[in-house]
Protein backbone atom coordinates (compact mmCIF):
# COMPACT_ATOMS: atom_id res chain seq x y z
CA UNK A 1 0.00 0.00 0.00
CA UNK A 2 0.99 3.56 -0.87
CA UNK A 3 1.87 5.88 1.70
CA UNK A 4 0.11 9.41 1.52
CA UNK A 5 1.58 12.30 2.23
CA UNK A 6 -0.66 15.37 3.88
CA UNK A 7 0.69 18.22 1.39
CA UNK A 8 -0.09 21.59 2.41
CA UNK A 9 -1.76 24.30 -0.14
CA UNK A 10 1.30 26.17 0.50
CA UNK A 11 3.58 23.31 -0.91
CA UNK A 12 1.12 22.40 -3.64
CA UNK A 13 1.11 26.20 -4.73
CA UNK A 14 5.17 26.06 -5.01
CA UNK A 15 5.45 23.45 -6.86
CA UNK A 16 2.95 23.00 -9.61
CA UNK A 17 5.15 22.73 -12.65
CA UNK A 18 8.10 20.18 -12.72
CA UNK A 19 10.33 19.05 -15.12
CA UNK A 20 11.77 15.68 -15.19
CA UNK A 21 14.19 15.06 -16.90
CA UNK A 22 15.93 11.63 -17.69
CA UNK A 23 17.07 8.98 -20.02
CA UNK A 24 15.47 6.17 -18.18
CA UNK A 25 11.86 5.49 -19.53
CA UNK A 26 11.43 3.23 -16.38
CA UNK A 27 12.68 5.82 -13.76
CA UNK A 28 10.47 8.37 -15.36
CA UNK A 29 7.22 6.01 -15.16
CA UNK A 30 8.15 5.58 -11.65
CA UNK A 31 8.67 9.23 -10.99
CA UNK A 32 5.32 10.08 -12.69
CA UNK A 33 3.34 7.36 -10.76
CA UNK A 34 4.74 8.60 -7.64
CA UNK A 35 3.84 12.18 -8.60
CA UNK A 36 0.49 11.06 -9.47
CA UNK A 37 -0.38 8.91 -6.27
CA UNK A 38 1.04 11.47 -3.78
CA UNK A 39 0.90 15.32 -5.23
CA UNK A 40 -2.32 14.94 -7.83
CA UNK A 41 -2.78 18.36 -9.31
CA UNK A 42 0.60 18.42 -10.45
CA UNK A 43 1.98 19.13 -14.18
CA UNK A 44 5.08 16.77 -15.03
CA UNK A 45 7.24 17.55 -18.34
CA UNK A 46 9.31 15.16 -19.04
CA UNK A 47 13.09 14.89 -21.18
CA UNK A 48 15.26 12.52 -22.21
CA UNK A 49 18.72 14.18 -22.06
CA UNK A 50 19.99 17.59 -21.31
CA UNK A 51 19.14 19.06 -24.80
CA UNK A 52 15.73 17.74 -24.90
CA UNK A 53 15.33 19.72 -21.38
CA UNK A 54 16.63 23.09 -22.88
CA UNK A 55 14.03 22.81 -26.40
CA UNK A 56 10.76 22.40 -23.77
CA UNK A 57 12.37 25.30 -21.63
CA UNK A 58 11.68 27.22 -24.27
CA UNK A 59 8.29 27.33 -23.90
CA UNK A 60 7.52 25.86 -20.53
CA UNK A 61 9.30 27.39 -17.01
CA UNK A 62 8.96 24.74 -14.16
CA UNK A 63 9.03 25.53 -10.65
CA UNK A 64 11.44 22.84 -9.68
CA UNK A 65 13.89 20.25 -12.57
CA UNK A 66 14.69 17.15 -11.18
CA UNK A 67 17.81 15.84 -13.08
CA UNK A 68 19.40 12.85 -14.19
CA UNK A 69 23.25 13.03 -14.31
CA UNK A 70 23.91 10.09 -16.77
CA UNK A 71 22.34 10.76 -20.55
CA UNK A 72 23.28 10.80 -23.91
CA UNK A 73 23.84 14.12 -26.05
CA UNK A 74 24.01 15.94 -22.60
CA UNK A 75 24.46 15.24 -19.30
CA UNK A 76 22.99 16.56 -16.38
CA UNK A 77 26.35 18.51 -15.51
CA UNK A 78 26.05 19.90 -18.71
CA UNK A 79 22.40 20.74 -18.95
CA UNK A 80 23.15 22.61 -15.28
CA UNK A 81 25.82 24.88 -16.69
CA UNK A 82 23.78 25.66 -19.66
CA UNK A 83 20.51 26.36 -17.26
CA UNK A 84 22.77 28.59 -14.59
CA UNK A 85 23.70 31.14 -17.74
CA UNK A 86 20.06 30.52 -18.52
CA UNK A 87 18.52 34.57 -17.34
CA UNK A 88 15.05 33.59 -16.30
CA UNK A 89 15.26 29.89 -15.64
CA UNK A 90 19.18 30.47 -13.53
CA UNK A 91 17.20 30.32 -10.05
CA UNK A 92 15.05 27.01 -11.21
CA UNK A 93 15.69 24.68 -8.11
CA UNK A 94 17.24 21.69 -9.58
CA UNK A 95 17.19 18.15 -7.78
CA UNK A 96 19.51 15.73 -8.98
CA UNK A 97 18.16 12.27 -9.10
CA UNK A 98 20.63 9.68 -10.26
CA UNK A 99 21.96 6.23 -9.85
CA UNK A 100 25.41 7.07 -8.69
CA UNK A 101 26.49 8.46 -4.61
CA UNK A 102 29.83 8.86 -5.93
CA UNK A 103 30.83 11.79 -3.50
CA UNK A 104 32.58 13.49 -6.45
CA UNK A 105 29.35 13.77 -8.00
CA UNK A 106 27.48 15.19 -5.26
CA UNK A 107 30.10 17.96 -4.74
CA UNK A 108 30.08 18.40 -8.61
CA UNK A 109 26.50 18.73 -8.51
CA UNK A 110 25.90 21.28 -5.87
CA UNK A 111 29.11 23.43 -7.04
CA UNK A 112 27.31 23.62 -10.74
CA UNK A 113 24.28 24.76 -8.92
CA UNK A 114 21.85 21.99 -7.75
CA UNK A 115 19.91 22.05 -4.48
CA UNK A 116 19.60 18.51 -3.76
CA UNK A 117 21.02 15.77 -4.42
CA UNK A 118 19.38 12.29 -4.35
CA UNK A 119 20.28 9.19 -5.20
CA UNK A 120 17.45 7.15 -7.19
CA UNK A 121 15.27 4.62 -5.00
CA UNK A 122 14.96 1.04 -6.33
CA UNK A 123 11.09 0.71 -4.63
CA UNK A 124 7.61 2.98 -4.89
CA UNK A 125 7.57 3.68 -1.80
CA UNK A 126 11.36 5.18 -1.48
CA UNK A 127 10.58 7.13 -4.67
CA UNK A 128 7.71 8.57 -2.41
CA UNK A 129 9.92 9.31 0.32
CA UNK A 130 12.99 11.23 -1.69
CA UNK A 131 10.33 13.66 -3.19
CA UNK A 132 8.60 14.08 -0.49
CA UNK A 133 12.10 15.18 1.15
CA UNK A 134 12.47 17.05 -2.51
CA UNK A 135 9.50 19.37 -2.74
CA UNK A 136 9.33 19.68 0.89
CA UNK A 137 12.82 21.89 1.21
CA UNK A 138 12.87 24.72 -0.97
């Protein structure tokens, strides 16, 4: 069974538009599921590299990105140096949401600009938990 979360307006208000964006059609069923079971009312974009995140930025601004590090044509390091010289989208709170803990990475990560860094759960109910912890720090 599913845990629910009790969101408050205030969080549900911050948050309305995300971006996911990943190479991994599985993670990003998983991510939407999650969204859909625990934050309903929510609009998910998704990508599946660093490129295909900038050509939807163009015409859609998320509240939050949460980011992939490993993907073809660009990587999430490279998508979040692109975003930070981005003028509008620069303060876009950007979770990273990957396979590896390498503790390179992390530091990597937050020194290019990301807020959190999270390392991908392998059950529903730990997916729940890291975005609850996500959209519940901003």
């Amino acid at each position: 069974m599913a845990a629910q979360w009790a969101i408050s307006p205030y969080l549900d208000a911050m948050f309305r538009n995300i971006l996911v964006v990943d190479d991994d059609e599985d993670d990003r069923e998983f991510f939407l599921q999650t969204i859909e079971e625990v934050y309903s009312g929510m609009n998910c974009v998704t990508a599946v590299n660093g490129q295909d995140a900038l050509d939807k930025l163009r015409d859609y601004r998320p509240d939050i990105i949460f980011l992939d590090l490993n993907m073809p044509l660009m990587n999430g390091f490279q998508f979040l140096e692109r975003l930070k010289q981005h003028g509008d989208l620069k303060h876009t709170p950007v979770v990273i949401l990957t396979t590896s803990s390498d503790p390179r990475s992390i530091q990597e990560a937050i020194r290019c600009g990301a807020r959190d860094f999270i390392t991908k759960p392998d059950t529903l109910s730990g997916w729940e938990l890291a975005l609850k912890k996500a959209l519940s720090s901003r």
